[in-house]
C-alpha atoms as a PDB file:
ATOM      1  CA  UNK A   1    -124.904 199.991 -33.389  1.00  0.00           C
ATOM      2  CA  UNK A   2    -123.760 203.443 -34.651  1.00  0.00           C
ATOM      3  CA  UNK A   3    -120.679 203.815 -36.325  1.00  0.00           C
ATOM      4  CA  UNK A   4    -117.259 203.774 -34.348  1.00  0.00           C
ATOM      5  CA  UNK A   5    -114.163 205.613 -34.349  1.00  0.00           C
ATOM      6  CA  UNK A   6    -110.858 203.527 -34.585  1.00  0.00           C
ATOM      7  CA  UNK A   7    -107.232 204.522 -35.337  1.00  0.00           C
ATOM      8  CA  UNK A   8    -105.220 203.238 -37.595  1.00  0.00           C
ATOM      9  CA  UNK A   9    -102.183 200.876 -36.347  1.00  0.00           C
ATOM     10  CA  UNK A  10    -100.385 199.373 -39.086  1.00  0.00           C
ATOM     11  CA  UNK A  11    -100.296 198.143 -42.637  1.00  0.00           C
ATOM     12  CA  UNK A  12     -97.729 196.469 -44.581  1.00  0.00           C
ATOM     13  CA  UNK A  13     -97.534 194.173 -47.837  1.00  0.00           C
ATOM     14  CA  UNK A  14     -98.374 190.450 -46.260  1.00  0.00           C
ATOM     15  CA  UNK A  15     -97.973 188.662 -49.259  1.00  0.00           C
ATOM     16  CA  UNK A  16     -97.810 189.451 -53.500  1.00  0.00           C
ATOM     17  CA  UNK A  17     -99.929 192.402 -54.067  1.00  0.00           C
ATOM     18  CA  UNK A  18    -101.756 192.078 -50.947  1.00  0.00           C
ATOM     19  CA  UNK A  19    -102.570 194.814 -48.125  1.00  0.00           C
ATOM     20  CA  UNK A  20    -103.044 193.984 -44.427  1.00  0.00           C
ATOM     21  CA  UNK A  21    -104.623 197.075 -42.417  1.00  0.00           C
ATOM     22  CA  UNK A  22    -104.853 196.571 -38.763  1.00  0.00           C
ATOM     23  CA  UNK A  23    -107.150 199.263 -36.723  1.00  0.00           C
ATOM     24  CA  UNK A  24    -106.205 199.310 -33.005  1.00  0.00           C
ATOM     25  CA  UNK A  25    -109.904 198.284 -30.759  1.00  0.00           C
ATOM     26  CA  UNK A  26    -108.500 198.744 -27.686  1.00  0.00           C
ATOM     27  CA  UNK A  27    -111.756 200.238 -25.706  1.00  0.00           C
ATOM     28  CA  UNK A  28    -113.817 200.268 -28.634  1.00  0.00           C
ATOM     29  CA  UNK A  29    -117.208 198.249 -27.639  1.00  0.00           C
ATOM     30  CA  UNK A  30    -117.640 196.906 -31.241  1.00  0.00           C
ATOM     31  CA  UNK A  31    -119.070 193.526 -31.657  1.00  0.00           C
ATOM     32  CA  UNK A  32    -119.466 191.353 -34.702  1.00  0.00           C
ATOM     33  CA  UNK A  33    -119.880 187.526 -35.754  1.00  0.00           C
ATOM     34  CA  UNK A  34    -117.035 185.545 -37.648  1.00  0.00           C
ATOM     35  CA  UNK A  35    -117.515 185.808 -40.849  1.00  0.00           C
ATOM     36  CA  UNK A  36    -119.003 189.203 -41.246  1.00  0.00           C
ATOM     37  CA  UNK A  37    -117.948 192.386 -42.779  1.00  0.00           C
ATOM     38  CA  UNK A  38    -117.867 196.460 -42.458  1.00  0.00           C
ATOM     39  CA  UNK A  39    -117.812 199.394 -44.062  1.00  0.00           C
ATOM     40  CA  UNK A  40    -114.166 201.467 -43.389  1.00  0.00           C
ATOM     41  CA  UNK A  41    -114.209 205.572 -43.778  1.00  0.00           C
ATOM     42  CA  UNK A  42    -111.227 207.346 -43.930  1.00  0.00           C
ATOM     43  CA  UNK A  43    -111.620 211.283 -42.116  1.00  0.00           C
ATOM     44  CA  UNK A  44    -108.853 212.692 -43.192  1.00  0.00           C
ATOM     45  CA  UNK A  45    -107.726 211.670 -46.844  1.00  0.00           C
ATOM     46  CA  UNK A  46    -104.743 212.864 -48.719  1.00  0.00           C
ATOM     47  CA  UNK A  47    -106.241 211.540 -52.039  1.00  0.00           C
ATOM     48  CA  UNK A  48    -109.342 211.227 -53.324  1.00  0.00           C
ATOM     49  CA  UNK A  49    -111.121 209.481 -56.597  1.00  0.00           C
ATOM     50  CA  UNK A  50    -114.553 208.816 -57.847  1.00  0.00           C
ATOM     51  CA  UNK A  51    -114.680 205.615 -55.436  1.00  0.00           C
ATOM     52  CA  UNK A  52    -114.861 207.760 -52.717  1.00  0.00           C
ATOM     53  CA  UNK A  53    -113.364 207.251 -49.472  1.00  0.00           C
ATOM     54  CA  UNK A  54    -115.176 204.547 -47.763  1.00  0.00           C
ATOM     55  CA  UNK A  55    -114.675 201.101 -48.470  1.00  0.00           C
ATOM     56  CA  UNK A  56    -116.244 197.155 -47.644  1.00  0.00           C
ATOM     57  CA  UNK A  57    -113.778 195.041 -46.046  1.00  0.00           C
ATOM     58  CA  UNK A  58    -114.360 191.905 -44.670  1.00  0.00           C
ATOM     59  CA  UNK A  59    -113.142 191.218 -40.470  1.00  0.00           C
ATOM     60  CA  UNK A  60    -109.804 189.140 -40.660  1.00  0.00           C
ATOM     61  CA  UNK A  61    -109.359 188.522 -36.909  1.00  0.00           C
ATOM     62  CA  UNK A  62    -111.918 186.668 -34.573  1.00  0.00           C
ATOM     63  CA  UNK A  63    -114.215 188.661 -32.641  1.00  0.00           C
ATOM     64  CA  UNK A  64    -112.754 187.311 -29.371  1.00  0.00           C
ATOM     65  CA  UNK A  65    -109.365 189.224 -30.269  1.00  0.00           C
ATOM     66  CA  UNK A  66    -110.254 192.740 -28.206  1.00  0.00           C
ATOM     67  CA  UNK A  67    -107.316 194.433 -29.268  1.00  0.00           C
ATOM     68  CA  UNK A  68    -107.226 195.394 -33.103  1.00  0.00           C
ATOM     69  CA  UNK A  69    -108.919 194.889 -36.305  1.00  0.00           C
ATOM     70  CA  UNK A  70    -107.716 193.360 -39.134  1.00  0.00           C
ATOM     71  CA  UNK A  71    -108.391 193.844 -42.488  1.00  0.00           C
ATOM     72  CA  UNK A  72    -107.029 192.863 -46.589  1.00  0.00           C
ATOM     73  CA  UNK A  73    -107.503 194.255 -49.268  1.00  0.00           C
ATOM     74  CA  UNK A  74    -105.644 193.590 -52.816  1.00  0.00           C
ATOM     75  CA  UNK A  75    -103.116 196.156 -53.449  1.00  0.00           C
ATOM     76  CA  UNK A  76    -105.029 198.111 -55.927  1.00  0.00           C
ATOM     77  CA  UNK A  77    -103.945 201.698 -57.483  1.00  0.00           C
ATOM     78  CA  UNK A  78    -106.358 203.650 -55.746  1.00  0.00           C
ATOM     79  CA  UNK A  79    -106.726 206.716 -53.611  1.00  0.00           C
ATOM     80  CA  UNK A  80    -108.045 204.379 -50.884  1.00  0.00           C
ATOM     81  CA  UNK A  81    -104.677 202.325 -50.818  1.00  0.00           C
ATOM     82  CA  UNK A  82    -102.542 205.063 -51.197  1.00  0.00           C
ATOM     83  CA  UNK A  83    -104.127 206.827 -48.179  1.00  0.00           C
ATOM     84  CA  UNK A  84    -103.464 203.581 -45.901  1.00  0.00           C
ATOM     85  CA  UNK A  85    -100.310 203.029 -47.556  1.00  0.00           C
ATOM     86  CA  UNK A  86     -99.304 206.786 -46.560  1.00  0.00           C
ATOM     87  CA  UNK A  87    -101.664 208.202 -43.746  1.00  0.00           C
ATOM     88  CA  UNK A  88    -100.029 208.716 -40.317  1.00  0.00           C
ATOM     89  CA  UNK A  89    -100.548 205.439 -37.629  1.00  0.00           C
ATOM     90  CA  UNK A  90    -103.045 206.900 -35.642  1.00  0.00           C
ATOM     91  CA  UNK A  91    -105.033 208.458 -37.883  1.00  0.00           C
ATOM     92  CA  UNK A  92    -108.733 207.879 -37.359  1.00  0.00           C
ATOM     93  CA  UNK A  93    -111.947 206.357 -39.335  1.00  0.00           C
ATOM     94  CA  UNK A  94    -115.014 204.999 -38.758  1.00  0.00           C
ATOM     95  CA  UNK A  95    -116.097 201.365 -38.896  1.00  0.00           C
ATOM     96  CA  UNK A  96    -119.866 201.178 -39.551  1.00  0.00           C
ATOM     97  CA  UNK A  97    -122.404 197.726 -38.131  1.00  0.00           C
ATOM     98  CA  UNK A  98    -121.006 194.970 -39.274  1.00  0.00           C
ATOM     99  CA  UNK A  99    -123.058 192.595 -42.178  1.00  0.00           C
ATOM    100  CA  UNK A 100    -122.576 189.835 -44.739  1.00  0.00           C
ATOM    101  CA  UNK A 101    -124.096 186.704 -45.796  1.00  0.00           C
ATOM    102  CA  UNK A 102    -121.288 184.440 -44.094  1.00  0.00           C
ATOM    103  CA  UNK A 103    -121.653 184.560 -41.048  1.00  0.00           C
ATOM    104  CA  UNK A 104    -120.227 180.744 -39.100  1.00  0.00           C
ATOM    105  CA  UNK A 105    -123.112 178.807 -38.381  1.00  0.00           C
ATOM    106  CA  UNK A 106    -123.954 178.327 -34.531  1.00  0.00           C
ATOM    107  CA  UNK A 107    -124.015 175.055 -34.267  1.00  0.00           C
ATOM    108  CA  UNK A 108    -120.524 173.697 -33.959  1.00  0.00           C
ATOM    109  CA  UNK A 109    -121.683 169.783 -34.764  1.00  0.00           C
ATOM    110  CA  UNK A 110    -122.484 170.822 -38.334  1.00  0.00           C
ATOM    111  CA  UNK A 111    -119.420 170.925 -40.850  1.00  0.00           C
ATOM    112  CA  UNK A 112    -117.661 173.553 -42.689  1.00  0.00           C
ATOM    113  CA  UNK A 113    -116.215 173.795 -46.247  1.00  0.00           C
ATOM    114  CA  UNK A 114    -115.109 176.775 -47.334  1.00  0.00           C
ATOM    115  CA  UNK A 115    -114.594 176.972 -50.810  1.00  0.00           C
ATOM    116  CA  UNK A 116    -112.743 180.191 -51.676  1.00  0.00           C
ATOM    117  CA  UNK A 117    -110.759 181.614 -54.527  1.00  0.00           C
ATOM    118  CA  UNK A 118    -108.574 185.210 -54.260  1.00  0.00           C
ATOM    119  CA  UNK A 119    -108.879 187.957 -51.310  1.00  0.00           C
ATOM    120  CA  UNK A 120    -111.819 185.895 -50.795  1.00  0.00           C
ATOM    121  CA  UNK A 121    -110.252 184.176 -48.048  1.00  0.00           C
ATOM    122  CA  UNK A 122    -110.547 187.016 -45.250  1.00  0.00           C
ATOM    123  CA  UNK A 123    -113.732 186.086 -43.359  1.00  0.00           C
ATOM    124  CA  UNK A 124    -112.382 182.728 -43.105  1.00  0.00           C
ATOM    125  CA  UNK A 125    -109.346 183.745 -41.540  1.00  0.00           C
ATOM    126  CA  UNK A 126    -111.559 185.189 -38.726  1.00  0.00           C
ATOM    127  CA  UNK A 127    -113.670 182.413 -39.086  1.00  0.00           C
ATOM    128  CA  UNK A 128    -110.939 179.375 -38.570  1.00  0.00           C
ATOM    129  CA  UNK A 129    -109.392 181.703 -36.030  1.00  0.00           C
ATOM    130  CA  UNK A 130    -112.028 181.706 -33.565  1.00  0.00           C
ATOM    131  CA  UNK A 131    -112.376 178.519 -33.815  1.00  0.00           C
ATOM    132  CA  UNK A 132    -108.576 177.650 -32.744  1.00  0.00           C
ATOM    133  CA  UNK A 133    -108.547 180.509 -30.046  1.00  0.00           C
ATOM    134  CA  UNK A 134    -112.199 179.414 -28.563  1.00  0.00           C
ATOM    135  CA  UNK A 135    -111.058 175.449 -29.336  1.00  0.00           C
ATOM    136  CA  UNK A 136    -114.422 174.690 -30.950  1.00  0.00           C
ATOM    137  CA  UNK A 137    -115.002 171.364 -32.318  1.00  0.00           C
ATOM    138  CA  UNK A 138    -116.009 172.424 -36.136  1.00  0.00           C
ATOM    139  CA  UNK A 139    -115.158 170.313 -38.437  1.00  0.00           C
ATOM    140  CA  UNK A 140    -113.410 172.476 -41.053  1.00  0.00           C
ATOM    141  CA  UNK A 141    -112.322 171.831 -44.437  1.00  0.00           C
ATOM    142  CA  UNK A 142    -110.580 175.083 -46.563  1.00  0.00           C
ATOM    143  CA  UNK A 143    -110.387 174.682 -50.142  1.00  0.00           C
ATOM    144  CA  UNK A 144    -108.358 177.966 -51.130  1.00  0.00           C
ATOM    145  CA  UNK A 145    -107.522 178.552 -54.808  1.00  0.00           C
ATOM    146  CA  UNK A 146    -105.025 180.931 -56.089  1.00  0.00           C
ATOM    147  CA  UNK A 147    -102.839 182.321 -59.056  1.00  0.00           C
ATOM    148  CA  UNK A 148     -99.691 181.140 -57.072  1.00  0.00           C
ATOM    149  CA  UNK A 149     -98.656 180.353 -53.693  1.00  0.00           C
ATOM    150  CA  UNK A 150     -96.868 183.930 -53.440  1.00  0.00           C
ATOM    151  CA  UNK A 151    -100.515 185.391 -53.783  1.00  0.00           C
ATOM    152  CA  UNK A 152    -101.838 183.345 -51.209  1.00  0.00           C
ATOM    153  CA  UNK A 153    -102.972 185.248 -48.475  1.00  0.00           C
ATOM    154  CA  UNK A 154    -102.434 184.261 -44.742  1.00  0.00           C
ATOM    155  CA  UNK A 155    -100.905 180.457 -46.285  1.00  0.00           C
ATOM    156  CA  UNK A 156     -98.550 180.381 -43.259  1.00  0.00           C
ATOM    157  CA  UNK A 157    -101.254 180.401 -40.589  1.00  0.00           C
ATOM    158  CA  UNK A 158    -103.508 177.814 -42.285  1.00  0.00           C
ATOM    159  CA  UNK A 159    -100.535 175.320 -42.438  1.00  0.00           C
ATOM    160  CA  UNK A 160     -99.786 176.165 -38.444  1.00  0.00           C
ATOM    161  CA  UNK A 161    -103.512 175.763 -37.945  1.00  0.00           C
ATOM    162  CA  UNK A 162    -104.309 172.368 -39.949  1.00  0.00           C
ATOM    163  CA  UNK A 163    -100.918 171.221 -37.203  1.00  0.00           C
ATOM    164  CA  UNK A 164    -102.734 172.500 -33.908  1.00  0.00           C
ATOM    165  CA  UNK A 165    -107.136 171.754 -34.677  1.00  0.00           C
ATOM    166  CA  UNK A 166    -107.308 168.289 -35.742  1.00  0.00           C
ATOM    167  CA  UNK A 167    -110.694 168.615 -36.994  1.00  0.00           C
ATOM    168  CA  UNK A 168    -109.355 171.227 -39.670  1.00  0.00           C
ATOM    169  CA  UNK A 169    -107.923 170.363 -42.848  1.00  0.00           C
ATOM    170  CA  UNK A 170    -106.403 172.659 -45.722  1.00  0.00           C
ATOM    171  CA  UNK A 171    -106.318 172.805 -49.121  1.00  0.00           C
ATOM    172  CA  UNK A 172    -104.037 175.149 -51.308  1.00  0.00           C
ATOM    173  CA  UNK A 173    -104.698 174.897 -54.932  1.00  0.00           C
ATOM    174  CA  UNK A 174    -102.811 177.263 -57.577  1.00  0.00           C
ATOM    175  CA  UNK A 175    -102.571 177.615 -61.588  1.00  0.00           C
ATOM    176  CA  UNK A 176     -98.985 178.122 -61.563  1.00  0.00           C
ATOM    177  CA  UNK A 177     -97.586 175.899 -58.967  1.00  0.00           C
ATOM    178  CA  UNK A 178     -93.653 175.831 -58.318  1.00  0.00           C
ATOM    179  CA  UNK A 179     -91.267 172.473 -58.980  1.00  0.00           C
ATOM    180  CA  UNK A 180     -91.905 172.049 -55.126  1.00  0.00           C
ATOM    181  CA  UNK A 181     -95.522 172.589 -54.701  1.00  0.00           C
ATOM    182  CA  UNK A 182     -96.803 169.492 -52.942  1.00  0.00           C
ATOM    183  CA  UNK A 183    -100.640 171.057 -52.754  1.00  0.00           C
ATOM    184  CA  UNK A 184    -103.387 171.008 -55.464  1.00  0.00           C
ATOM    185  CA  UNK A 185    -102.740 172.167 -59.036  1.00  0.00           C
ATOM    186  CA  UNK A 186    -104.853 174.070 -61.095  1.00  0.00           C
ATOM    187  CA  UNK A 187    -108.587 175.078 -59.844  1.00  0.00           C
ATOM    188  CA  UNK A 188    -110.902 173.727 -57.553  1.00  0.00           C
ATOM    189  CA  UNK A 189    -112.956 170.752 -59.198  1.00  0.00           C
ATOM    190  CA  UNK A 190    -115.670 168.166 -58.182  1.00  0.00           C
ATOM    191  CA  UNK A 191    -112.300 165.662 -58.319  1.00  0.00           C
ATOM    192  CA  UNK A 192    -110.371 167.814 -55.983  1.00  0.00           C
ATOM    193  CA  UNK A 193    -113.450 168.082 -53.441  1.00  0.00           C
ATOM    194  CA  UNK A 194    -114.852 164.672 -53.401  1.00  0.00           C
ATOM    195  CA  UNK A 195    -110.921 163.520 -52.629  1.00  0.00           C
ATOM    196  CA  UNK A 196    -111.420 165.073 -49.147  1.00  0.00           C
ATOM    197  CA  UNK A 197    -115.117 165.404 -48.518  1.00  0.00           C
ATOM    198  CA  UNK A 198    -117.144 162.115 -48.489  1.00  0.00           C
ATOM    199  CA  UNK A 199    -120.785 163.312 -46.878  1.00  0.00           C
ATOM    200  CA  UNK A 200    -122.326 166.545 -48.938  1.00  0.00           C
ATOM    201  CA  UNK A 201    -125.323 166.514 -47.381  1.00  0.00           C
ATOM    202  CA  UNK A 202    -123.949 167.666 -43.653  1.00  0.00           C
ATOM    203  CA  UNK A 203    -121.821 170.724 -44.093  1.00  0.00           C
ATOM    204  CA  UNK A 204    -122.518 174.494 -44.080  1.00  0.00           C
ATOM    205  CA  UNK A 205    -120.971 175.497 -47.661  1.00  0.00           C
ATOM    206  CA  UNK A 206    -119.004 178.573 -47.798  1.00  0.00           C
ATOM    207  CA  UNK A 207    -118.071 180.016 -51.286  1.00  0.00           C
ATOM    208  CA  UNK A 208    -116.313 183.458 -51.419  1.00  0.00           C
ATOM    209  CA  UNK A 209    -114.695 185.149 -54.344  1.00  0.00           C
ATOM    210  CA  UNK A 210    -114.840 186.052 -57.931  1.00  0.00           C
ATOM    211  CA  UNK A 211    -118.755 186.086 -59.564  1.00  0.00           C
ATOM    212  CA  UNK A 212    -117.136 183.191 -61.664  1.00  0.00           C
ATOM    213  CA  UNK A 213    -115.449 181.195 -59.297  1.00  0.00           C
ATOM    214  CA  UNK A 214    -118.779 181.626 -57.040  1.00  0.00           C
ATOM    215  CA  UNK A 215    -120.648 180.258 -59.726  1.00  0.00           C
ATOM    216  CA  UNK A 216    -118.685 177.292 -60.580  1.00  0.00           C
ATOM    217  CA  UNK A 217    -118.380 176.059 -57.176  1.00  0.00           C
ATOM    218  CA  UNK A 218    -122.387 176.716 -56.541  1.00  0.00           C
ATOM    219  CA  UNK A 219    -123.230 174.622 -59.579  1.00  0.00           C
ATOM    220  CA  UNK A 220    -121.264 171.644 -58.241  1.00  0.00           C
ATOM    221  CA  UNK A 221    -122.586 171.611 -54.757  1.00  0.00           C
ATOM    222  CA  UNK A 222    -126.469 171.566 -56.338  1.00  0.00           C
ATOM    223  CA  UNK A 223    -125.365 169.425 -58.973  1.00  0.00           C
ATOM    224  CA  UNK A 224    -124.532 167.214 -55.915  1.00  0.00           C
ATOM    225  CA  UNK A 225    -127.770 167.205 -54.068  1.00  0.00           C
ATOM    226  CA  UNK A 226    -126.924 169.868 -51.724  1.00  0.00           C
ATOM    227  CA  UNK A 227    -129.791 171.667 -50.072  1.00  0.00           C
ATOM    228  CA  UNK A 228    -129.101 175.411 -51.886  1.00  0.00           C
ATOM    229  CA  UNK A 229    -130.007 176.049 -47.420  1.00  0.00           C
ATOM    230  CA  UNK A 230    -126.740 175.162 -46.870  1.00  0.00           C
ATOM    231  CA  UNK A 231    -124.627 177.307 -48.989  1.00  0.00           C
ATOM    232  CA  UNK A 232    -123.975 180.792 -48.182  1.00  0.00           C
ATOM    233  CA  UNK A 233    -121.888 182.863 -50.714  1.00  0.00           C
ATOM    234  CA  UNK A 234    -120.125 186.162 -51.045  1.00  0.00           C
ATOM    235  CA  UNK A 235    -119.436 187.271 -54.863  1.00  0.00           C
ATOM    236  CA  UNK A 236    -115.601 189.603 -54.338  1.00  0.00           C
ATOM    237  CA  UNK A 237    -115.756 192.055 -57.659  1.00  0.00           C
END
């Protein structure tokens, strides 16, 4: 697949110092597995900086939605930003093949736990989407750690989600949780995981985020027995 031009749609502030970017895909042939991500040029910057002007991104939307392409990113002080913060809706890029190492498994009989900390939490948006819009029978559990609930990016969709697929539960876990917080506190642990998942050796593992976070949550699925087959990973910074 060579790369594809798509124009940009929209972008706003979705949550606390979070970017969403939408690119409209309407007749763009441009296929791609849940999970996965792409490289974004811009063609006609306003600003540029030594990071240049092409950037990873992982999808946001399931590959079954044929009308745009979303996209987050952390609302970072760079020429990148400030050029989708500022551009013109319309204005084109290219989107390059898609890649990544977490892809959703095929086989929809197998588990998922995702295990995510941060803007980490973008390919499984696309990820738990197709699976409500196809009504696959995945059995999904989202472990989603945070600062605060205010940085938690795409919350209000999870919660509608967990309502309408039975077979998907989530998990919100922050550091500085409000006098009304009624989710996890602090950051994901063994404690906090083995309180909702009983059988380790069945899932697919999914652990996106910071190297650290990455690293503690890999460590407690081996120290666990689970076969290091099973756990894809995606290291954010």
């Amino acid at each position: 697949m060579s790369e594809k031009t798509i124009k940009l749609k929209d972008r706003k502030i979705i949550c606390e110092n979070t970017i969403g970017i939408w690119f409209d895909r309407l007749g763009v042939e441009y296929d791609y597995e849940p999970g996965q991500y792409a490289k974004i040029t811009l063609l006609e910057p306003k600003y540029n900086d030594e990071e240049g002007n092409s950037r990873l991104f992982s999808i946001a939307n399931a590959p079954t939605r044929k009308d745009v392409l979303m996209f987050s990113t952390r609302a970072l002080d760079s020429a990148f930003n400030k050029n989708i913060l500022e551009l013109p809706l319309g204005t084109p890029a290219l989107i390059g093949e898609p890649g990544g190492n977490t892809n959703l498994h095929k086989d929809t009989s197998v588990p998922a736990v995702f295990l995510i900390g941060g803007i980490g939490i973008t390919p499984v948006r696309c990820m738990v989407e197709y699976s409500v819009i196809e009504n696959l029978p995945y059995q999904m559990i989202l472990f989603y750690a945070n600062k605060k609930k205010s940085m938690m990016t795409f919350y209000d969709e999870f919660i509608e989600w967990a309502k309408v697929k039975k077979d998907f539960t989530f998990v919100p876990a922050v550091e500085e949780p409000e006098e009304d917080w009624s989710g996890e506190k602090g950051y994901i642990t063994e404690e906090i995981i083995k309180r909702y998942l009983y059988d380790w050796s069945k899932p697919v593992f999914y652990i996106v985020g910071p190297p650290k976070m990455v690293d503690s949550m890999e460590s407690i699925l081996l120290k666990n027995s689970v076969n290091p087959g099973q756990i894809k990973l995606e290291r954010f910074g």
